[in-house]
Protein backbone atom coordinates (compact mmCIF):
# COMPACT_ATOMS: atom_id res chain seq x y z
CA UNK A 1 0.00 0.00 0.00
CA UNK A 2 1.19 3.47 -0.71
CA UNK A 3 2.06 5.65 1.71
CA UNK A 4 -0.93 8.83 0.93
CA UNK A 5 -3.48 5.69 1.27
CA UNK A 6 -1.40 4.40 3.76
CA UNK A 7 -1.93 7.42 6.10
CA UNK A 8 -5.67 7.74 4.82
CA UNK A 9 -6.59 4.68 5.74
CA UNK A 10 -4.69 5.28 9.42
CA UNK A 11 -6.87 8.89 9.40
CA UNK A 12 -10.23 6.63 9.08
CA UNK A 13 -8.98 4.05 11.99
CA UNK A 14 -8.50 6.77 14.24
CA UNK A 15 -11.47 8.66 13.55
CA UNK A 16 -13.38 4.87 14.02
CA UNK A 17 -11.46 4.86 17.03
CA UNK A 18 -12.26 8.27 18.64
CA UNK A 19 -15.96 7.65 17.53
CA UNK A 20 -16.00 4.41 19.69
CA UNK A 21 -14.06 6.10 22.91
CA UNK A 22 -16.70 8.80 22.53
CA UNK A 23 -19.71 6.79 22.64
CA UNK A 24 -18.39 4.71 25.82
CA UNK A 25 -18.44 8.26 27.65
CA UNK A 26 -22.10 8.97 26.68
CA UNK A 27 -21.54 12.11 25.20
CA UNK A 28 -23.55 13.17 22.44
CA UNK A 29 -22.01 15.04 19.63
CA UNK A 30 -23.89 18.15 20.51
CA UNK A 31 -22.25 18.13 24.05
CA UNK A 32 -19.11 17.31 22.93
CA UNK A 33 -19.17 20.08 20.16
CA UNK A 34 -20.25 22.62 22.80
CA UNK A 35 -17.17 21.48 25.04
CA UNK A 36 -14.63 22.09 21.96
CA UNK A 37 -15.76 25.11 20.28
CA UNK A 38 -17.25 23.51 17.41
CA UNK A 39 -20.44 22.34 15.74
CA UNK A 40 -22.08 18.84 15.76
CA UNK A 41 -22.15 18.81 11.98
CA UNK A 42 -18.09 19.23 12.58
CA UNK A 43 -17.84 16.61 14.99
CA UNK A 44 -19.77 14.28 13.00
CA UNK A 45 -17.67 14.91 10.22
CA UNK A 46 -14.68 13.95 12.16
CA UNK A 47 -15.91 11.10 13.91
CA UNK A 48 -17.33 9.14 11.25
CA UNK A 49 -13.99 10.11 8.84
CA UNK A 50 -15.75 12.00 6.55
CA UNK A 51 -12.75 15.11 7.22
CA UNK A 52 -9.39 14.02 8.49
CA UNK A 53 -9.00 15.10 12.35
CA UNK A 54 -6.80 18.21 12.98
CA UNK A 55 -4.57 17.30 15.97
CA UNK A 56 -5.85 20.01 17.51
CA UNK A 57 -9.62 18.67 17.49
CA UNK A 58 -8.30 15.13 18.45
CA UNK A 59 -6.31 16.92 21.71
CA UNK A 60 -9.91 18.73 22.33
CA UNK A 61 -11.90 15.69 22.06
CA UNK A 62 -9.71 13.59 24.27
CA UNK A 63 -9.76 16.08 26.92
CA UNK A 64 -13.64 16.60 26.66
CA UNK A 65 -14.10 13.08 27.02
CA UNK A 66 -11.56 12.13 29.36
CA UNK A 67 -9.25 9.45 27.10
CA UNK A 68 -5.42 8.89 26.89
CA UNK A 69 -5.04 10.18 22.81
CA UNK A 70 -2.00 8.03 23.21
CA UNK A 71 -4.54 4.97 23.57
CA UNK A 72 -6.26 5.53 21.09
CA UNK A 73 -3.94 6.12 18.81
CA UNK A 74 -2.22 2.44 20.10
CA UNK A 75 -5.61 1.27 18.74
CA UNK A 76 -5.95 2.44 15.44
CA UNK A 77 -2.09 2.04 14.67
CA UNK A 78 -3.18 -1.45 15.70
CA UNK A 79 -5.93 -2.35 13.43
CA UNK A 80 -3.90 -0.73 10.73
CA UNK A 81 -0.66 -3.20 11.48
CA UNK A 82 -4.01 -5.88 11.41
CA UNK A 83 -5.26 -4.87 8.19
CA UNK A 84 -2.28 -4.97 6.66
CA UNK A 85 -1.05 -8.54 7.90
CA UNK A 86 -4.42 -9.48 6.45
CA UNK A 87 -7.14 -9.79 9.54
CA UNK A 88 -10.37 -8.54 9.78
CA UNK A 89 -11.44 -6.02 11.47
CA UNK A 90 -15.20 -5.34 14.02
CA UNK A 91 -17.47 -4.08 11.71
CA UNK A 92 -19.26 -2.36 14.32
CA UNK A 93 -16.21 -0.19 15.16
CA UNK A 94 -14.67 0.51 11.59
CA UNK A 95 -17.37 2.35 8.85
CA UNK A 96 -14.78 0.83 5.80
CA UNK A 97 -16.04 -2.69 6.55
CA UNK A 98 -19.73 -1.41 7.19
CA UNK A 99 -20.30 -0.38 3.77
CA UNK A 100 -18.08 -3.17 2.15
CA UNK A 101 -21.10 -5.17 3.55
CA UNK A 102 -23.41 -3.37 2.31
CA UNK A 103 -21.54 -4.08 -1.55
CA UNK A 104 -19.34 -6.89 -1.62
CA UNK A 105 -17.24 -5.15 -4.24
CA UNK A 106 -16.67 -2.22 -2.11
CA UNK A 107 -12.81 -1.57 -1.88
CA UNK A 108 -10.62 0.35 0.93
CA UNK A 109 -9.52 2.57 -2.68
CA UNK A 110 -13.82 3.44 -2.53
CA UNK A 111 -12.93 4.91 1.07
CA UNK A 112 -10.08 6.51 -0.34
CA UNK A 113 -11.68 8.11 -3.04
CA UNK A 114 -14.96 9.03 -1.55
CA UNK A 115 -13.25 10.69 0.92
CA UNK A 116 -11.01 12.56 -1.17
CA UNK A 117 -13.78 13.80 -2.53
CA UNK A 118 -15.01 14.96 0.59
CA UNK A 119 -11.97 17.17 1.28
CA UNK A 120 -11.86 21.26 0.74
């Protein structure tokens, strides 16, 4: 894999990754925006990987929720290493594999591209 999709795909694990730490603190989006100087529509965009995370946000969310970044970072650096040596992944926790369900011939260069796309 090259190393722009690489990193992209590392940008979606972590968002995946914040998402999940964010709904284990039972905060909605709207609370957390509030908390970080944002909007929800933001937040949603970063948590579901639809924009790439500015560290800045990622620093902000972790501190409005209460999480090591370092952990979840660990975690997403971790299901990358996984995807790459071949293993799945939980489809509940990564949105790549919920819409390669959804259409079997849905590839990781889809994600790439649809989120490229997506960009400013």
């Amino acid at each position: 894999m090259d190393i722009k999709k690489r990193g992209k795909l590392f940008a979606t694990l972590l968002a995946a990754r914040l998402k999940e730490a964010t709904e284990e603190k039972e905060i909605t989006q709207r609370e957390l925006a509030a908390e970080t100087g944002t909007t929800a529509k933001q937040i949603n965009m970063y948590l579901n990987g639809i924009r790439i995370l500015p560290t800045d946000f990622y620093s902000r969310i972790c501190t409005a929720i209460d999480h090591d970044p370092a952990e979840i970072v660990d975690r997403a650096y971790n299901d990358l290493l996984d995807l790459e040596a071949g293993r799945k992944l939980d489809p509940r926790v990564i949105p790549v594999w919920k819409l390669a369900a959804k259409n079997p011939g849905y590839t990781i260069d889809d994600q790439l591209k649809g989120e490229a796309d997506n960009q400013p």
